[in-house]
Protein backbone atom coordinates (compact mmCIF):
# COMPACT_ATOMS: atom_id res chain seq x y z
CA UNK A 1 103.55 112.47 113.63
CA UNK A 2 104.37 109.25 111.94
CA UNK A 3 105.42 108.68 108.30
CA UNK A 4 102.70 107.72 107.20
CA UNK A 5 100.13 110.32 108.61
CA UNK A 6 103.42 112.51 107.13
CA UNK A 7 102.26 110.94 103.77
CA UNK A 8 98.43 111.47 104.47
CA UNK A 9 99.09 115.37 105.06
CA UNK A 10 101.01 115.43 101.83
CA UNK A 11 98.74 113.66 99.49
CA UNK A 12 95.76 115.32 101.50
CA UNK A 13 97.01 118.90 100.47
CA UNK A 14 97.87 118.32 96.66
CA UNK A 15 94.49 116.55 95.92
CA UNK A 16 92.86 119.83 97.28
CA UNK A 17 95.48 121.68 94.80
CA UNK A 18 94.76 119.44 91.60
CA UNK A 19 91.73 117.62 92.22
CA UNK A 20 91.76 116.75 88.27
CA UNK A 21 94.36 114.58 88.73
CA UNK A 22 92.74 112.47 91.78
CA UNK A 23 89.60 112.10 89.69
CA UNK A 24 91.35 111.08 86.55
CA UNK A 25 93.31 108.68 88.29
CA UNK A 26 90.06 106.83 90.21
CA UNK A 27 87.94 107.34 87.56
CA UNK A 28 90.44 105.10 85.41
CA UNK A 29 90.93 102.97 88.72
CA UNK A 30 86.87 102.20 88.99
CA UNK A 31 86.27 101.43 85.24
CA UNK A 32 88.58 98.40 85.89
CA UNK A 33 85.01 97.13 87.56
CA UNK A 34 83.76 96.84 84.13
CA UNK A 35 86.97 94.21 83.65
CA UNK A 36 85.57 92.63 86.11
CA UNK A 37 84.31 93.37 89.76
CA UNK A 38 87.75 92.15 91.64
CA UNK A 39 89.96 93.24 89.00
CA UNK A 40 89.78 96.79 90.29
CA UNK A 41 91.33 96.39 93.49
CA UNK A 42 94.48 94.81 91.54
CA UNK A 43 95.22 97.46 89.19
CA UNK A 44 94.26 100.39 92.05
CA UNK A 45 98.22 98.78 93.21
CA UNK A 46 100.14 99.66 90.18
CA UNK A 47 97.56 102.99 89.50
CA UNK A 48 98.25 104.12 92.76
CA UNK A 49 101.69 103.25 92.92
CA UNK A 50 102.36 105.26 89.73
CA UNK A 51 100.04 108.01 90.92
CA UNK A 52 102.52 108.63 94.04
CA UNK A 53 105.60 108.71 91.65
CA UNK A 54 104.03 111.55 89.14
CA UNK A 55 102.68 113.43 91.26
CA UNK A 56 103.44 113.41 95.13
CA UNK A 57 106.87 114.94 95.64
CA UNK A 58 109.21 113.95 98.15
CA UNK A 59 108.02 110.61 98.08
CA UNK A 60 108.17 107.36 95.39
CA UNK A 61 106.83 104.00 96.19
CA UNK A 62 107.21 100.76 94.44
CA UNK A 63 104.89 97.81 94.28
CA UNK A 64 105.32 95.03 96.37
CA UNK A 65 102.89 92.58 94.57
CA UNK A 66 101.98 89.15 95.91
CA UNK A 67 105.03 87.26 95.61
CA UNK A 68 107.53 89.34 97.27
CA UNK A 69 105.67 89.09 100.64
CA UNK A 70 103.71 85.65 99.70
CA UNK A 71 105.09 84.85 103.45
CA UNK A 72 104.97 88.85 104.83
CA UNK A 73 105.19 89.39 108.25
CA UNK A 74 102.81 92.36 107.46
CA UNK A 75 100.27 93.20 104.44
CA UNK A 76 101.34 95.69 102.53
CA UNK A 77 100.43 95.94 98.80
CA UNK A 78 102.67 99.05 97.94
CA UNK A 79 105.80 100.25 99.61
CA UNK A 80 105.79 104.54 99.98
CA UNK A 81 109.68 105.58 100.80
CA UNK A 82 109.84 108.95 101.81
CA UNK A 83 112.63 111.03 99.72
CA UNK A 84 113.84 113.15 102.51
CA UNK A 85 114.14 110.62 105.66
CA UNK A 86 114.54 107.45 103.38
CA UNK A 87 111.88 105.58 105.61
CA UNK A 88 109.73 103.08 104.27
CA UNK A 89 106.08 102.70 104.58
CA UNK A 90 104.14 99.53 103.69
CA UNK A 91 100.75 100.22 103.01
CA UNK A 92 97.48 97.72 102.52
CA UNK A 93 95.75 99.26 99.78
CA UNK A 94 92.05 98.14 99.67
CA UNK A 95 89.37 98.95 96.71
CA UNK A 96 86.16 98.39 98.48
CA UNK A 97 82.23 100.05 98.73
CA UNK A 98 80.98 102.27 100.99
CA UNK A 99 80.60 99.50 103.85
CA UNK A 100 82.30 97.03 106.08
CA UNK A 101 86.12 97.68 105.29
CA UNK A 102 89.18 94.93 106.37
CA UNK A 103 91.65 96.59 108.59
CA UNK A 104 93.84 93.00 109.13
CA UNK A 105 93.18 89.60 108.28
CA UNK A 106 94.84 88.97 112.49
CA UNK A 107 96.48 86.21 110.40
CA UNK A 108 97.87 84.78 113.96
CA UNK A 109 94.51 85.03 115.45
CA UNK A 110 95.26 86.70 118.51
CA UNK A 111 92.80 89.14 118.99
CA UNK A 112 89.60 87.52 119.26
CA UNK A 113 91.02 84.74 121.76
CA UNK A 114 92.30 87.63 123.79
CA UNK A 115 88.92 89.48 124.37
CA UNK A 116 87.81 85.92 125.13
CA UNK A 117 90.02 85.35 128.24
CA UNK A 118 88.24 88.27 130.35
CA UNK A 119 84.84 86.49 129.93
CA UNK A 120 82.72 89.21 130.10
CA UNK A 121 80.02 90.29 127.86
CA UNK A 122 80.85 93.36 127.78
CA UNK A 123 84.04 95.86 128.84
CA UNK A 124 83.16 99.04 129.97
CA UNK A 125 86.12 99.77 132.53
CA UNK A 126 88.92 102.65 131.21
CA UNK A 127 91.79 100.82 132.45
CA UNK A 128 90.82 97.06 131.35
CA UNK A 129 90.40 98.83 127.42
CA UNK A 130 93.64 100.80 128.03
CA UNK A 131 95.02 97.29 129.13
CA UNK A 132 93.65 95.73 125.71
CA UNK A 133 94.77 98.15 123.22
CA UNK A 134 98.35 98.27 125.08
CA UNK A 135 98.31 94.40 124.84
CA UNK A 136 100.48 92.57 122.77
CA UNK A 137 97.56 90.67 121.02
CA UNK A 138 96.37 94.52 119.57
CA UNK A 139 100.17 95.42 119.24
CA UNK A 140 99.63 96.25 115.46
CA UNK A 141 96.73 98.17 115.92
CA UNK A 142 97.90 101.06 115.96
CA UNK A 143 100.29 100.52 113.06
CA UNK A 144 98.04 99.30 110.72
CA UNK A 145 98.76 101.23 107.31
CA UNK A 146 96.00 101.02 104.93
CA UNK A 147 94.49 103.43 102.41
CA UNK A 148 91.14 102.15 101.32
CA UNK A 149 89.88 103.82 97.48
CA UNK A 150 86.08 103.45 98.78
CA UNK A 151 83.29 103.74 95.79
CA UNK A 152 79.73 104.20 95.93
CA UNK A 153 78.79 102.62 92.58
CA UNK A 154 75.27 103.79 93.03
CA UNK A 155 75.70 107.16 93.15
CA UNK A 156 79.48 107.08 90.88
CA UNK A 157 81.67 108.51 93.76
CA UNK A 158 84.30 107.44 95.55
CA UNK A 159 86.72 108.42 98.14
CA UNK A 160 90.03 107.72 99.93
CA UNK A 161 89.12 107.15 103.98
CA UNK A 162 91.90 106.11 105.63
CA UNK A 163 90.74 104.67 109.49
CA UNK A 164 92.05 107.08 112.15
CA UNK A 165 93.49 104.53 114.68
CA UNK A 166 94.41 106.95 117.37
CA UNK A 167 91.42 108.72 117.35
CA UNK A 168 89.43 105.10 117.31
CA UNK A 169 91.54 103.73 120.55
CA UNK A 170 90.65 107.79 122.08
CA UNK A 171 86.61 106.63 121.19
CA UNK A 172 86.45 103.53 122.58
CA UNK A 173 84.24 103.30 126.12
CA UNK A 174 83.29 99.56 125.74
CA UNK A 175 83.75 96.86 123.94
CA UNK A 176 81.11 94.08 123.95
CA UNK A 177 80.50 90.41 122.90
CA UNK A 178 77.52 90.09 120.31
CA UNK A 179 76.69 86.71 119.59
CA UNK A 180 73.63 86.68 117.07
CA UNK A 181 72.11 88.95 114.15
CA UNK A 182 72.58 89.84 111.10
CA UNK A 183 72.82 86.52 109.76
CA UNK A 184 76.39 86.39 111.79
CA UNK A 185 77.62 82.42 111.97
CA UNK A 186 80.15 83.59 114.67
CA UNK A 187 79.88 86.02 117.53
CA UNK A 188 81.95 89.39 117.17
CA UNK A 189 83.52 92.00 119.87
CA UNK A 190 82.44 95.33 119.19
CA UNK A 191 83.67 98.66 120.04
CA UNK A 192 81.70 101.81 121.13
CA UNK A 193 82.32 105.04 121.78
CA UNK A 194 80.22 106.71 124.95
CA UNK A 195 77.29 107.71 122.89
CA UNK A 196 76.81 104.64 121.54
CA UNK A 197 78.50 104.91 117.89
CA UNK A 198 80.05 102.24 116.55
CA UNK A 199 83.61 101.92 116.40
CA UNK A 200 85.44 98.80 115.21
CA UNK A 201 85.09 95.14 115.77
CA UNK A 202 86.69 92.34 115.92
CA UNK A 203 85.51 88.98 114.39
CA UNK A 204 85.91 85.62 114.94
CA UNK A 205 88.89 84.59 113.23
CA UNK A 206 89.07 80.96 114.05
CA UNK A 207 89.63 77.58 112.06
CA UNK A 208 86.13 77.19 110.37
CA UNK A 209 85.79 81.01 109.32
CA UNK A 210 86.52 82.11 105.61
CA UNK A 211 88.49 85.77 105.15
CA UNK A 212 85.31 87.60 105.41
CA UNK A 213 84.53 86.36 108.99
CA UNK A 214 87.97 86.85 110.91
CA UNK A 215 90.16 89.69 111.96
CA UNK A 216 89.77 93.18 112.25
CA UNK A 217 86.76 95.71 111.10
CA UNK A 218 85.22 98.79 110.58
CA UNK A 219 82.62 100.44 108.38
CA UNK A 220 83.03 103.38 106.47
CA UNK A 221 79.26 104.53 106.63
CA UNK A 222 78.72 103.60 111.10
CA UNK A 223 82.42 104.90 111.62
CA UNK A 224 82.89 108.03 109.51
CA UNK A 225 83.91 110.53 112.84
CA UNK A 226 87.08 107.81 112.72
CA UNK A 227 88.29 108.06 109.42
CA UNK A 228 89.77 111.07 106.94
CA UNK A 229 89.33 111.52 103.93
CA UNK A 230 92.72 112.24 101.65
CA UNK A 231 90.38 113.40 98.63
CA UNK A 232 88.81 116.17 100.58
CA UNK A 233 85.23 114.66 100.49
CA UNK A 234 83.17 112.29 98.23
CA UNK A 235 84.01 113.31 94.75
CA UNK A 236 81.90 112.08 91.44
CA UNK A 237 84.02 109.97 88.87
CA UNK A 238 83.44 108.40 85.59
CA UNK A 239 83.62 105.42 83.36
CA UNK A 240 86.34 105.73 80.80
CA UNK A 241 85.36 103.43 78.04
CA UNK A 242 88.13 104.18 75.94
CA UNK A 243 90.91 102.56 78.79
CA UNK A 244 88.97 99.58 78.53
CA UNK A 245 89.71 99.62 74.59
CA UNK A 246 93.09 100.57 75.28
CA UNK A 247 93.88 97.53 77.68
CA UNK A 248 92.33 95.25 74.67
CA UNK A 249 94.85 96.40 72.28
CA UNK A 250 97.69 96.58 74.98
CA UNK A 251 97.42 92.66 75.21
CA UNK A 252 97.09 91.65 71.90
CA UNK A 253 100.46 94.21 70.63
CA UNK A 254 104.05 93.89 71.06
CA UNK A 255 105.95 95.18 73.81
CA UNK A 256 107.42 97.58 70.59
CA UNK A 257 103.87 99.36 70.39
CA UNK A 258 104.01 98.98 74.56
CA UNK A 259 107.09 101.17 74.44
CA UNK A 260 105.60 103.86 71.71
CA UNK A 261 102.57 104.29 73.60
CA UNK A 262 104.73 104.75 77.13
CA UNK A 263 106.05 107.90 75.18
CA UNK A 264 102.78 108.95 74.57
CA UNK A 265 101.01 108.13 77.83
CA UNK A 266 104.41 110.46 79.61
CA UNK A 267 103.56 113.42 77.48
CA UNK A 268 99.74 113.62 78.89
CA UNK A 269 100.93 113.26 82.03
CA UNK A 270 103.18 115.94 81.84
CA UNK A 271 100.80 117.86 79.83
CA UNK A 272 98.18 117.52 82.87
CA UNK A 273 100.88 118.53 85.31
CA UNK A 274 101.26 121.62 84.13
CA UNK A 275 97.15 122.39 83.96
């Protein structure tokens, strides 16, 4: 088992214990969106973060933040360190709907190239997919960390699905080129499993496309056999109007009334704890 499936287990097991606490803490997470519709994923870092340190024993984690890895080799977000072994596990968090999720940017933009030099339409042999996912162009796929907080804004629900990469290489029967639809600009690779389900894919990637047409993807609605939920199912959450208040006075007091309401903020959380 790796660390980080380790860390899935854990957090899996005390949301089903204290479900409260999971709601509480997304609930606040999502009413961010009322900030403003990107300012969400930000604070979901530092919630998160602070979520793991209350609550999940036998691990901490710190926040990495965007200038400590401005040049990362990887893209992590948060950093969870495991208390017992002392290993350290960077993690991509991602905020996103119930849709097409970002598993990598494939900031060297190998992937897509690769898939390219078999020039086939499509790849339906077992040992030439075997051959891909062993390849050094999909050498982080299986090491791709990310825990995506996934809202249906619709419906107010959310959940954590994190991508099962094992179980998505297991899937996989072909792998094929499409080229048009959907109003694509750039042809994609997708992956199938043998009845047909949809998988993964990987996009583009190259020179002229923006973030949202390159590296790899999945969707959290085509792809749900491939991905577990760490909340134990969609669960409903709310808008807490009076955070947004609270982050209005927050910026325009002193660090003094910062530091009082710290105090205050500790003794709810221990408060829940113990509910």
């Amino acid at each position: 088992m790796t660390p980080y499936k380790d860390f899935q287990n854990r957090f899996k097991l005390f949301a089903s214990k204290h479900p409260h606490l999971i709601v509480t803490t997304l609930s606040n997470i999502f009413t961010m969106r009322l900030i403003g519709n990107k300012t969400h994923g930000d604070l979901a870092e530092i919630g998160m973060v602070e979520f793991i340190n209350q609550y999940i024993y036998d691990f901490k984690s710190i926040h990495v933040g965007k200038d400590l890895f401005r040049a990362k080799e990887h893209e992590e977000d948060i950093v969870i360190i495991s208390e017992l072994s002392k290993q350290e596990i960077p993690v991509s968090l991602k905020a996103y709907g119930d849709g097409p999720l970002q598993l990598s940017t494939d900031k060297n933009w190998k992937m897509f190239p690769y898939l390219e030099t078999f020039r086939r339409k499509e790849i339906k042999d077992t040992n030439t997919i075997k051959e891909i996912f062993s390849s050094d162009a999909f050498s982080e796929f299986g090491i791709i960390n990310v825990m995506p907080l996934i809202y249906d804004e619709k419906r107010k629900r959310c959940n954590i699905l994190v991508f099962d990469q094992e179980k998505a290489k297991n899937n996989v029967t072909r792998i094929a080129k499409v080229s048009v639809g959907s109003g694509r600009k750039h042809p994609i690779f997708e992956f199938r499993d043998a009845n047909d389900n949809y998988v993964c894919e990987v996009r583009y990637g190259g020179a002229t496309a923006n973030a949202l047409q390159r590296g790899l993807w999945t969707h959290t609605k085509n792809a749900l056999p491939c991905f577990d939920s760490l909340t134990n199912g969609w669960i409903d959450y709310s808008h807490n109007h009076t955070l947004v208040k609270l982050f209005g006075l927050a910026l325009v007091s002193s660090e003094k009334g910062h530091t009082e309401a710290n105090i205050i903020l500790q003794k709810d959380i221990d408060r829940l704890k113990k509910v």
